[in-house]
Protein backbone atom coordinates (compact mmCIF):
# COMPACT_ATOMS: atom_id res chain seq x y z
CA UNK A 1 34.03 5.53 -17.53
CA UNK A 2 31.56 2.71 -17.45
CA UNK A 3 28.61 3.17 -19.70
CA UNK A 4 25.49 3.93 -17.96
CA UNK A 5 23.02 0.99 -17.62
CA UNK A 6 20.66 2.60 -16.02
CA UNK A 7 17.07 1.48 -17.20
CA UNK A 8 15.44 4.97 -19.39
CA UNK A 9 11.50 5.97 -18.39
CA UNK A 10 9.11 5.12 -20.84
CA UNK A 11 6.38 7.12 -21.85
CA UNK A 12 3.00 5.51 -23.37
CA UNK A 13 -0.18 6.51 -24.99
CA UNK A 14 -2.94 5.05 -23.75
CA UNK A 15 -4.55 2.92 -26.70
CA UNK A 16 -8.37 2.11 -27.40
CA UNK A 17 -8.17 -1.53 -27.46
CA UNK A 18 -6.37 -1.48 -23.63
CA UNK A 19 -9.69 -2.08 -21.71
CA UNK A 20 -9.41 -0.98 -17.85
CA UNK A 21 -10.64 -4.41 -16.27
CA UNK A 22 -8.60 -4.16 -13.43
CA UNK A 23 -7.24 -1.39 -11.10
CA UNK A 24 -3.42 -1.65 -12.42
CA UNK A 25 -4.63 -2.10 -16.10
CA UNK A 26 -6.96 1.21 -15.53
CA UNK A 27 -3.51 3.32 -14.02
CA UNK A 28 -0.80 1.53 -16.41
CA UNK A 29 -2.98 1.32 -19.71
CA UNK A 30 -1.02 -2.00 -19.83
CA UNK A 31 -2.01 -5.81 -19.51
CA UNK A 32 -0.48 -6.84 -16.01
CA UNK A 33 2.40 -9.17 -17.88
CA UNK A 34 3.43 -6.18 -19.58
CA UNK A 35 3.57 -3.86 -16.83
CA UNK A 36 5.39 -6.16 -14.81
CA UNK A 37 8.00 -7.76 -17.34
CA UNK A 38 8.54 -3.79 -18.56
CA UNK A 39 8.55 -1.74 -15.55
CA UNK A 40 7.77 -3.17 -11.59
CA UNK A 41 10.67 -2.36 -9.47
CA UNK A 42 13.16 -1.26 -12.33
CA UNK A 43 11.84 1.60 -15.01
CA UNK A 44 9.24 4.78 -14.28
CA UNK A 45 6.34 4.85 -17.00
CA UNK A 46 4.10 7.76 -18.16
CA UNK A 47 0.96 6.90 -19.04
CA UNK A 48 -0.78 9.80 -20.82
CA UNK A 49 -5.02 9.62 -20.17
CA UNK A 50 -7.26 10.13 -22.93
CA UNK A 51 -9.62 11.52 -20.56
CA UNK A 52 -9.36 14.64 -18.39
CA UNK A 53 -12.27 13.22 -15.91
CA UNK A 54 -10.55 10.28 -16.11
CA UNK A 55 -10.05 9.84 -11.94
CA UNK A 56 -12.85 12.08 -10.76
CA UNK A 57 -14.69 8.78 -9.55
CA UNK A 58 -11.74 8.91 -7.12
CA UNK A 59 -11.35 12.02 -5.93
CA UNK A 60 -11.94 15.82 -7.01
CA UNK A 61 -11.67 19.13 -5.66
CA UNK A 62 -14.87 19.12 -4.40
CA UNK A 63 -14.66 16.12 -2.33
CA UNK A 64 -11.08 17.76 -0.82
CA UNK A 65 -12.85 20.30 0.19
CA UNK A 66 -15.43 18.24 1.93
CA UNK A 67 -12.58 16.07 3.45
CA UNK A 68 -10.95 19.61 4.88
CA UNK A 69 -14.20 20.91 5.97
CA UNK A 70 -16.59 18.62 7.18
CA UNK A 71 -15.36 15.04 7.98
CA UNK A 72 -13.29 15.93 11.42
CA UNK A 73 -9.86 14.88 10.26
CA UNK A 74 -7.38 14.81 12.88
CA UNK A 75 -3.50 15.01 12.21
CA UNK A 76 -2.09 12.62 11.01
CA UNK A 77 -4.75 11.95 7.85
CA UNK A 78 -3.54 16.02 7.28
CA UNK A 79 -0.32 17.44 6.47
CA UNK A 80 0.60 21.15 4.87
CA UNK A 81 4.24 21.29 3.16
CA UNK A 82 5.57 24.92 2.05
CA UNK A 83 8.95 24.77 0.58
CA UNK A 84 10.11 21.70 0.92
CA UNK A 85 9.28 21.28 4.74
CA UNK A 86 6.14 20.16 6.95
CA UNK A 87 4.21 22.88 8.51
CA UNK A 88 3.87 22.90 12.59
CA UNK A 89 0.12 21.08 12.69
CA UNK A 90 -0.47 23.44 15.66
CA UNK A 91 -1.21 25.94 12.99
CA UNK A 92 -4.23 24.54 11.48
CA UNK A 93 -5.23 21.82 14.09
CA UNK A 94 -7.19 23.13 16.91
CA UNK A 95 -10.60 22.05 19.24
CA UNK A 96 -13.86 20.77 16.95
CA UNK A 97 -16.22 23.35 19.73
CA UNK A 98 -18.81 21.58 22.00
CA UNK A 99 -19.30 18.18 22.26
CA UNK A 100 -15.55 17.45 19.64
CA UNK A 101 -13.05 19.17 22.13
CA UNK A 102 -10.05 17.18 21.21
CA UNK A 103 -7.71 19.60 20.19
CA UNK A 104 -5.80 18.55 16.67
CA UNK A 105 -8.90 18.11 14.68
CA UNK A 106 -8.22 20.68 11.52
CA UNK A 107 -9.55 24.26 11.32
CA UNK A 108 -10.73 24.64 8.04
CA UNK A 109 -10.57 28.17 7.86
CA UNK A 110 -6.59 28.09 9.11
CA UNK A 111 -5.52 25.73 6.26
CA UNK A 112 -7.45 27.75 3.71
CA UNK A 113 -5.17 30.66 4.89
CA UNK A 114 -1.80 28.92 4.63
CA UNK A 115 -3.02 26.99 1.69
CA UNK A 116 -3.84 30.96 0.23
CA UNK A 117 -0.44 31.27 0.91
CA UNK A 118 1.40 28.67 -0.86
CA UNK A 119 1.48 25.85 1.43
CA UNK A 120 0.50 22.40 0.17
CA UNK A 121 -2.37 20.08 1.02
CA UNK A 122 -0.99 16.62 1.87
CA UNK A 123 -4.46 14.42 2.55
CA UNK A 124 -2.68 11.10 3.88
CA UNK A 125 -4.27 7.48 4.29
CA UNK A 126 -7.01 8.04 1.95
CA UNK A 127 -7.57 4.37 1.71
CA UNK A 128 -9.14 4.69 5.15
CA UNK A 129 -11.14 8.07 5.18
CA UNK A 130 -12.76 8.41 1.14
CA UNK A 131 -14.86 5.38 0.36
CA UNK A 132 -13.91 5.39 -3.50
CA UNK A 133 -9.55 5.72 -2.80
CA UNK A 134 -10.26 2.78 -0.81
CA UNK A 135 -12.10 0.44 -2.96
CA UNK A 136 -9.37 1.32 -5.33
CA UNK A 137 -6.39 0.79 -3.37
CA UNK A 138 -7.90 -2.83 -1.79
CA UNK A 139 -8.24 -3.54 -5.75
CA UNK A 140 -4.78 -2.37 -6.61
CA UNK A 141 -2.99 -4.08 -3.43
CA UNK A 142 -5.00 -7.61 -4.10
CA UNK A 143 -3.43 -7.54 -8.09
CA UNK A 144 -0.30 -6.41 -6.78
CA UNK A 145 0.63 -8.57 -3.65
CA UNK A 146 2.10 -5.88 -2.14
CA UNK A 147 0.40 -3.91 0.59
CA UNK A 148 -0.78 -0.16 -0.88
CA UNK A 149 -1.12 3.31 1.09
CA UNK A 150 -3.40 6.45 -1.02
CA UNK A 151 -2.42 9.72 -0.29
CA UNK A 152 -3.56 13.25 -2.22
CA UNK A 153 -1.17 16.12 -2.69
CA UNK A 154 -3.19 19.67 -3.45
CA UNK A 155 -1.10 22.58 -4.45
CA UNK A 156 -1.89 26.02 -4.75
CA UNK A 157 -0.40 27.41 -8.51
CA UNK A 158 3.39 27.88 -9.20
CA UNK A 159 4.03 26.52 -5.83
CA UNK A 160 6.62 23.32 -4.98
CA UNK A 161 5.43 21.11 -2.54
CA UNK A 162 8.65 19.23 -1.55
CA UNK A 163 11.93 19.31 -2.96
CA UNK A 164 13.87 16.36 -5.29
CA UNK A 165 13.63 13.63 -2.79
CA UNK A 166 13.24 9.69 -3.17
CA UNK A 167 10.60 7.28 -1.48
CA UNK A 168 11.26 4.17 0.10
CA UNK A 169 8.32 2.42 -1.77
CA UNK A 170 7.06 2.50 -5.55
CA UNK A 171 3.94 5.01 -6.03
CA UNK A 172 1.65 5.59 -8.83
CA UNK A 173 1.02 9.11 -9.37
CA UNK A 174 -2.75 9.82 -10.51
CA UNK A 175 -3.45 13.52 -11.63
CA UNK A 176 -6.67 14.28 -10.50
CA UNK A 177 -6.59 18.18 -11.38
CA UNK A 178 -4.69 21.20 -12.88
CA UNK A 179 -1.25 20.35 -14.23
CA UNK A 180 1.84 19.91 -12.52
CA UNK A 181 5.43 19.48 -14.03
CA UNK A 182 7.29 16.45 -12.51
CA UNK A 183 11.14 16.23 -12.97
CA UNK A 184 12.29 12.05 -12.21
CA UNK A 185 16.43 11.54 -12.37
CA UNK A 186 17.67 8.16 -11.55
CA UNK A 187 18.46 6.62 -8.26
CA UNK A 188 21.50 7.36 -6.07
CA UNK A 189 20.74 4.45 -3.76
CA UNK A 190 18.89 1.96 -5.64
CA UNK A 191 16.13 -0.14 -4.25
CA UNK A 192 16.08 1.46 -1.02
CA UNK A 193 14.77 -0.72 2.00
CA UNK A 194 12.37 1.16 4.51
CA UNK A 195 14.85 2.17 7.18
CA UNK A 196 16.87 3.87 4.04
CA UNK A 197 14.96 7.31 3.59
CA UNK A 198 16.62 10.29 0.90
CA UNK A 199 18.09 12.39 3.67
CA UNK A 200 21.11 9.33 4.43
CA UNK A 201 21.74 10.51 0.93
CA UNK A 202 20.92 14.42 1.04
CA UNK A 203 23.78 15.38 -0.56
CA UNK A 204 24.24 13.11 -3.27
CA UNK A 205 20.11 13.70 -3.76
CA UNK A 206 20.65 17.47 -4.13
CA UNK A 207 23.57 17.06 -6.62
CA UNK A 208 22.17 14.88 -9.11
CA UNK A 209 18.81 17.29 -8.94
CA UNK A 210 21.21 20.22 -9.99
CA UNK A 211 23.98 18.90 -11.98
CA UNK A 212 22.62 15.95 -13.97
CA UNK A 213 20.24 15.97 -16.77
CA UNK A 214 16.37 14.39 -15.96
CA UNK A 215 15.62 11.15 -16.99
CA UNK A 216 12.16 12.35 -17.37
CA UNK A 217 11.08 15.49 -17.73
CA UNK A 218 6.82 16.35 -18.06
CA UNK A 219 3.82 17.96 -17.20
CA UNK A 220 1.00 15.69 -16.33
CA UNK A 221 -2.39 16.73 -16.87
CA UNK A 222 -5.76 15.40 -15.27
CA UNK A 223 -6.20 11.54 -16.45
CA UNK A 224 -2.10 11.11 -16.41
CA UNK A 225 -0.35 8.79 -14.64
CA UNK A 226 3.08 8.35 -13.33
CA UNK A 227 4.78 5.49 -12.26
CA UNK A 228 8.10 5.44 -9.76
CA UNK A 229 9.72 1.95 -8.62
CA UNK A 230 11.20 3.34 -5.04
CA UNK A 231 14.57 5.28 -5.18
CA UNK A 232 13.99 7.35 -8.15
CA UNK A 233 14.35 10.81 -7.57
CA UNK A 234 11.39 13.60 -8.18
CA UNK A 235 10.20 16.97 -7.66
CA UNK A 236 7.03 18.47 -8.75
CA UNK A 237 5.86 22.10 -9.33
CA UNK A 238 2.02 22.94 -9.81
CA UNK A 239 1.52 24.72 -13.55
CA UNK A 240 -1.09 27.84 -13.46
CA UNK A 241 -3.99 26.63 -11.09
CA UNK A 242 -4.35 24.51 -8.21
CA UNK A 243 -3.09 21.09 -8.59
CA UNK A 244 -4.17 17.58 -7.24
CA UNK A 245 -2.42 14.29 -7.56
CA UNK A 246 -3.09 10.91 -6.03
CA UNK A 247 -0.44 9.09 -5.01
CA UNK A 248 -0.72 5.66 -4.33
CA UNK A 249 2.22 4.24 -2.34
CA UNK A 250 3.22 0.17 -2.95
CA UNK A 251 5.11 -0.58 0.24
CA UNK A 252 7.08 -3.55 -1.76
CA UNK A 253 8.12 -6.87 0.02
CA UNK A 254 11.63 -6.93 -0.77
CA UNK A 255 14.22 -10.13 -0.60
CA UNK A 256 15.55 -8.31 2.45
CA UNK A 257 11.54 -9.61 4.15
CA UNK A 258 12.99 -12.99 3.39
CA UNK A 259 16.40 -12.37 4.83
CA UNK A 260 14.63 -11.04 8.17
CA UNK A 261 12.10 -14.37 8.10
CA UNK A 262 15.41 -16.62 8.48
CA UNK A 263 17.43 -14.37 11.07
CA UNK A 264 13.72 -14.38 13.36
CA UNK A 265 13.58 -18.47 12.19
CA UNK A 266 16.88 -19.54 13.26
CA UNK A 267 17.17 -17.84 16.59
CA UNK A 268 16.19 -20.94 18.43
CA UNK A 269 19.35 -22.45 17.77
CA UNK A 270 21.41 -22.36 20.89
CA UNK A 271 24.64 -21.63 19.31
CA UNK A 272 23.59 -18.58 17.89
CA UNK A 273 22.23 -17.28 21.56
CA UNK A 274 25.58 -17.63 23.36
CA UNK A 275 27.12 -14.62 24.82
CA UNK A 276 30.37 -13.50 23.50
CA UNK A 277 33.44 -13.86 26.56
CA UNK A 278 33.57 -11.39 29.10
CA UNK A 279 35.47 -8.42 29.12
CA UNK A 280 35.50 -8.44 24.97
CA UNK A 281 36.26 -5.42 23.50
CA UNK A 282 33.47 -5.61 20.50
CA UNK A 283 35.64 -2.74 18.96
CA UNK A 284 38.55 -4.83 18.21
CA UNK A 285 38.12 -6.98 15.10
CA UNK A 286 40.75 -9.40 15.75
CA UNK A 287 38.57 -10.43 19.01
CA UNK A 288 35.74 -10.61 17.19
CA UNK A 289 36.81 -12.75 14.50
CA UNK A 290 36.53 -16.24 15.92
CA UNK A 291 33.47 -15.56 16.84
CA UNK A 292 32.41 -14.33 13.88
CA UNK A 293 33.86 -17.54 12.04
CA UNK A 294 31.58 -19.57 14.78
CA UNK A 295 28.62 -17.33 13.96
CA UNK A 296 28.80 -18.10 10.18
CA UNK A 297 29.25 -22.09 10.67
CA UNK A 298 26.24 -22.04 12.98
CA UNK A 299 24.20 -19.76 10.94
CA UNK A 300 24.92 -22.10 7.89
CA UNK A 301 23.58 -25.22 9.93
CA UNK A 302 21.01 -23.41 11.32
CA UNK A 303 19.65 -22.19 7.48
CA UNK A 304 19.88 -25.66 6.18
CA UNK A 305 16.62 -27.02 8.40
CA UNK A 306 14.63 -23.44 7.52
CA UNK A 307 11.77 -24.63 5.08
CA UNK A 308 10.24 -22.30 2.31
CA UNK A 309 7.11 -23.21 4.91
CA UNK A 310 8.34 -21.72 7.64
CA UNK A 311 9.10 -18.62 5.85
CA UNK A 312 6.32 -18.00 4.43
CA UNK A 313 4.39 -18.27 7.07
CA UNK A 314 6.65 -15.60 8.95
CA UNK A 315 6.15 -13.14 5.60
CA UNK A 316 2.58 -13.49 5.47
CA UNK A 317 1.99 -12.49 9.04
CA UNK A 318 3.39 -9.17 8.46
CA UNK A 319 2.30 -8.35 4.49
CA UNK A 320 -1.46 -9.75 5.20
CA UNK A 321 -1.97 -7.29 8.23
CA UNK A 322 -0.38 -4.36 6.10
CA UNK A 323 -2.81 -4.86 3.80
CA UNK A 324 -6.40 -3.52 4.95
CA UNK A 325 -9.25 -5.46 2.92
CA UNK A 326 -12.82 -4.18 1.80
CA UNK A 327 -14.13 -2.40 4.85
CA UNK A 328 -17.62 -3.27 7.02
CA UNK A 329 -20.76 -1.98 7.78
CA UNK A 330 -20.93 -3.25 11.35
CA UNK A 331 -24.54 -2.93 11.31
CA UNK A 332 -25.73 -3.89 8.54
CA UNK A 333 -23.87 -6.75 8.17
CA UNK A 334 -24.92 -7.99 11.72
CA UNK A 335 -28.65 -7.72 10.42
CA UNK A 336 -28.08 -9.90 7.25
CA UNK A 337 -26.18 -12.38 9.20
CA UNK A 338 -29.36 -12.74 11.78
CA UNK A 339 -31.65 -12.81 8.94
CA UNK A 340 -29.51 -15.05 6.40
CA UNK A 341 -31.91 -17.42 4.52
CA UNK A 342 -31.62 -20.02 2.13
CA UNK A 343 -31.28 -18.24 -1.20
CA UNK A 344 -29.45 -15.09 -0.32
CA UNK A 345 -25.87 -14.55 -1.89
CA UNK A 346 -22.57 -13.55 -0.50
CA UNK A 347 -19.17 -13.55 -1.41
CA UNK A 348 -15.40 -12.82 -0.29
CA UNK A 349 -14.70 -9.39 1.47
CA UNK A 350 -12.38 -8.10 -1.26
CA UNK A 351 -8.71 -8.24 -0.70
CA UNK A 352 -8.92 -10.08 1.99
CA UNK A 353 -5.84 -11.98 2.39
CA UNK A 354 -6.69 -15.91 3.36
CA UNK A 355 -5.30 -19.45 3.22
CA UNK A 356 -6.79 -22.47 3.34
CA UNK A 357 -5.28 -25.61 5.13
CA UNK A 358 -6.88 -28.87 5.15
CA UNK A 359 -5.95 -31.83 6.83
CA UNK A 360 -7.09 -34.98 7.59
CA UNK A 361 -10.02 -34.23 10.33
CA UNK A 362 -9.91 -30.21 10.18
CA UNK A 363 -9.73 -27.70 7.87
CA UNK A 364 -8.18 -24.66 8.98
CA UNK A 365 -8.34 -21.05 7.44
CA UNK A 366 -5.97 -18.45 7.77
CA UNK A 367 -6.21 -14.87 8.33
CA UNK A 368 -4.01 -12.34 8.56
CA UNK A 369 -4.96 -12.04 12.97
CA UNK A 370 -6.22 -15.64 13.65
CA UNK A 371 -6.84 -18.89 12.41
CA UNK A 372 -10.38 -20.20 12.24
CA UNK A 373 -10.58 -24.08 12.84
CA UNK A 374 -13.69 -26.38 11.34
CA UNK A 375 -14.84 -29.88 10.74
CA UNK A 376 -13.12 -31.40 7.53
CA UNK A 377 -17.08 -31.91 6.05
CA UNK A 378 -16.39 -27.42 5.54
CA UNK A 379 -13.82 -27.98 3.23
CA UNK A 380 -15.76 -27.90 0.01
CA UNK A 381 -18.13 -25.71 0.55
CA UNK A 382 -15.50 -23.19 1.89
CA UNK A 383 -13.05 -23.99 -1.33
CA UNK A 384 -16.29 -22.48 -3.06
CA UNK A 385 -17.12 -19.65 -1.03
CA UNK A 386 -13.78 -18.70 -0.96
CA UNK A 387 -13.04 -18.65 -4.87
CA UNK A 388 -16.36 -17.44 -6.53
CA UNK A 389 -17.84 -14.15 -6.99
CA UNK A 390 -20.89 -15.10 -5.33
CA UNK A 391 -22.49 -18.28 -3.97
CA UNK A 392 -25.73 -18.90 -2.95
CA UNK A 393 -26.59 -20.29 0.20
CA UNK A 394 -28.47 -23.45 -0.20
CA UNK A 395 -26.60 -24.33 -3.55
CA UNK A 396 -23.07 -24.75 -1.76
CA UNK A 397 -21.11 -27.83 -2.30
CA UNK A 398 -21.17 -31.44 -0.04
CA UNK A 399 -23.07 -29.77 3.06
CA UNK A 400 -26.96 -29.74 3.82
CA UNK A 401 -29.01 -26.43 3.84
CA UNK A 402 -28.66 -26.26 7.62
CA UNK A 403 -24.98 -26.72 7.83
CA UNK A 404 -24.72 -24.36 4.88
CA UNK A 405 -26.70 -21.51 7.41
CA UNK A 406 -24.37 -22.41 10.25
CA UNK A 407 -21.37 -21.76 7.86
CA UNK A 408 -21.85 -18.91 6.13
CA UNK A 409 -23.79 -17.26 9.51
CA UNK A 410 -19.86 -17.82 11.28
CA UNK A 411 -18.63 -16.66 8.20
CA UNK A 412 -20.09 -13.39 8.32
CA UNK A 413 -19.55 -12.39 11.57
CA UNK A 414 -15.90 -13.63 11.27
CA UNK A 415 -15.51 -11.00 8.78
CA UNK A 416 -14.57 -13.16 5.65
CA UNK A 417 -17.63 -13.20 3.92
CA UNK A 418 -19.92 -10.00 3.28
CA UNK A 419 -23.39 -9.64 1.58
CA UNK A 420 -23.38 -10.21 -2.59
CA UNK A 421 -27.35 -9.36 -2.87
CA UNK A 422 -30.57 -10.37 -1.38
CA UNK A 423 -33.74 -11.99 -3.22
């Protein structure tokens, strides 16, 4: 038999000169280089905390309870699991009383029963309902490049939320709470895309669970983190009280994104639209095969005049809209943009995705829904807005005070820029 190359899970102490000064180095306890050289897309890592509280800026118990109890959380931000399967939402989702009747907002008092009873807590798009998941998932997408998804799992002691099963994207595991004991064994179907979920492989899934030995085996405590490139198998069990992890999902552009850019790219070539002869039985290889041949000649000419341009503009368009940036206040930020004066400060909305494009009369900048279009005399004050921490308005680059106002006014209510501080 072959020898098996399949990459082994590390497991890492965090040390005390590993500083967290950014989102991945905080979770990893490993400069970015490291992290990604060692471990993105090929090898789990276990990165034991040195401090128990170390996530409860996130998220604790008591703010799960106020997410179950008093935010009005409709399905789907809720989910309850009990072994291995999703519970029927029409058991804890009902009518919010007068004035809320809309009828699959949760019943806090029905999920504390089934949770009483075993069934897990699955809290889903966190990044958009608890202010503090989302600041750190906009952080942890912008380092990455890769759009990110937050969800918390809460389970009730000795109780299995779902069984071994793989996930179609990486995930950082954060334990927030209690212990739980995670079992990882390696892929069966490596690098899954998205349309390739564990139950095309349930079978081969549920017999490396049972018959082969763990690649990692370990309980992770509060301040623990575990890292899974997607198609790596896992279960967890909580350990003694209730348990609650944070799993942050990295829905990874894959070469297959590029693959789908050229297919979309060359489909205005004419050769490739022509219908295939009628009456063709499309069962029948031998008929197929000339066309086929044609396909693969055309396809080749076609790929030749498909710049990395072209591509990239067709990949953006779909990873920057995945990716939500720093949210809003609609109000407030429509008062500071009325009353922005000379001297007050602002800077980029974090993680919002952006390119700038300048030409000869225009610049243009880039967002992930539209394009905003200005006089070339904006492109050096907007290379500086768009690259500092803060600027000032009044002290921006090659425009007048005036202009300046204008510019950072449309700015605002455009969504790109937000408010740094006020004098």
């Amino acid at each position: 038999m072959p020898a098996d190359t399949t990459p082994q899970p590390r497991v890492a102490g965090r040390t005390e000169d590993v500083r967290p000064a950014t989102a991945l180095t905080r979770v990893t306890g490993l400069a970015p280089a490291e992290f990604a050289d060692r471990h993105w897309g090929r090898v789990p890592l276990l990165a034991r905390g040195r401090d128990r509280d170390g996530f409860r800026d996130l998220l604790d118990l008591d703010g799960v309870d106020e997410l179950l109890s008093r935010r009005g959380l409709r399905t789907p931000f809720l989910r309850l699991a009990r072994d291995g399967a999703v519970v029927d939402s029409r058991s804890f989702t009902g009518s919010g009383g007068v004035g809320a009747e809309i009828r699959d907002q949760v019943r806090d008092d029905a999920v504390a029963a089934l949770f009483a009873d075993g069934s897990t807590v699955v809290l889903q798009a966190l990044h958009r309902t608890w202010p503090a998941v989302a600041a750190f998932a906009t952080g942890l997408g912008t380092e990455l490049g890769h759009p990110v998804q937050a969800n918390a799992y809460v389970t009730p002691p000795q109780s299995r939320g779902f069984s071994a099963h793989y996930d179609v994207h990486d995930v950082f595991v954060l334990q927030l709470a209690g212990s739980k004991h995670w079992t990882v064994h390696a892929p069966v179907h490596p690098d899954p895309l998205r349309d390739q979920p564990w139950n095309d492989h349930a079978d081969a899934v549920a017999s490396r669970a049972r018959d082969d030995a763990p690649a990692l085996d370990a309980v992770l405590e509060p301040g623990d983190v575990l890292y899974l490139p997607r198609g790596w198998l896992h279960a967890a069990t909580a350990l003694g009280g209730v348990s609650a992890h944070l799993t942050v999902g990295v829905h990874v552009v894959t070469r297959f994104a590029l693959v789908e850019a050229l297919t979309a790219l060359v489909a205005g070539d004419p050769r490739l639209r022509e219908s295939l002869p009628l009456g063709i039985d499309v069962a029948d290889p031998a008929a197929l095969a000339p066309h086929l041949d044609a396909v693969r000649d055309a396809l080749a000419g076609a790929l030749a005049g498909v710049g990395a341009e072209d591509v990239a503009a067709h990949v953006r368009r779909r990873v920057w809209q995945g990716a939500r940036p720093e949210p809003i206040g609609p109000v407030a930020a429509a008062e500071f943009a009325a009353g922005l004066a000379a001297g007050d400060a602002v800077r980029l909305r974090l993680g919002l995705r952006h390119r700038l494009v300048e030409g000869t009369e225009r610049v243009r900048l880039e967002l992930p829904d539209r394009r905003i279009d200005l006089p070339i005399a904006c492109a050096e004050p907007l290379r500086a807005l768009l690259s500092a921490d803060a600027c000032r308005v009044g002290t921006l680059p090659g425009m007048d005070e005036a202009d300046q106002l204008v510019l950072v006014r449309r700015l605002l209510r455009e969504g790109v820029l937000v408010p740094a501080s006020r004098t």
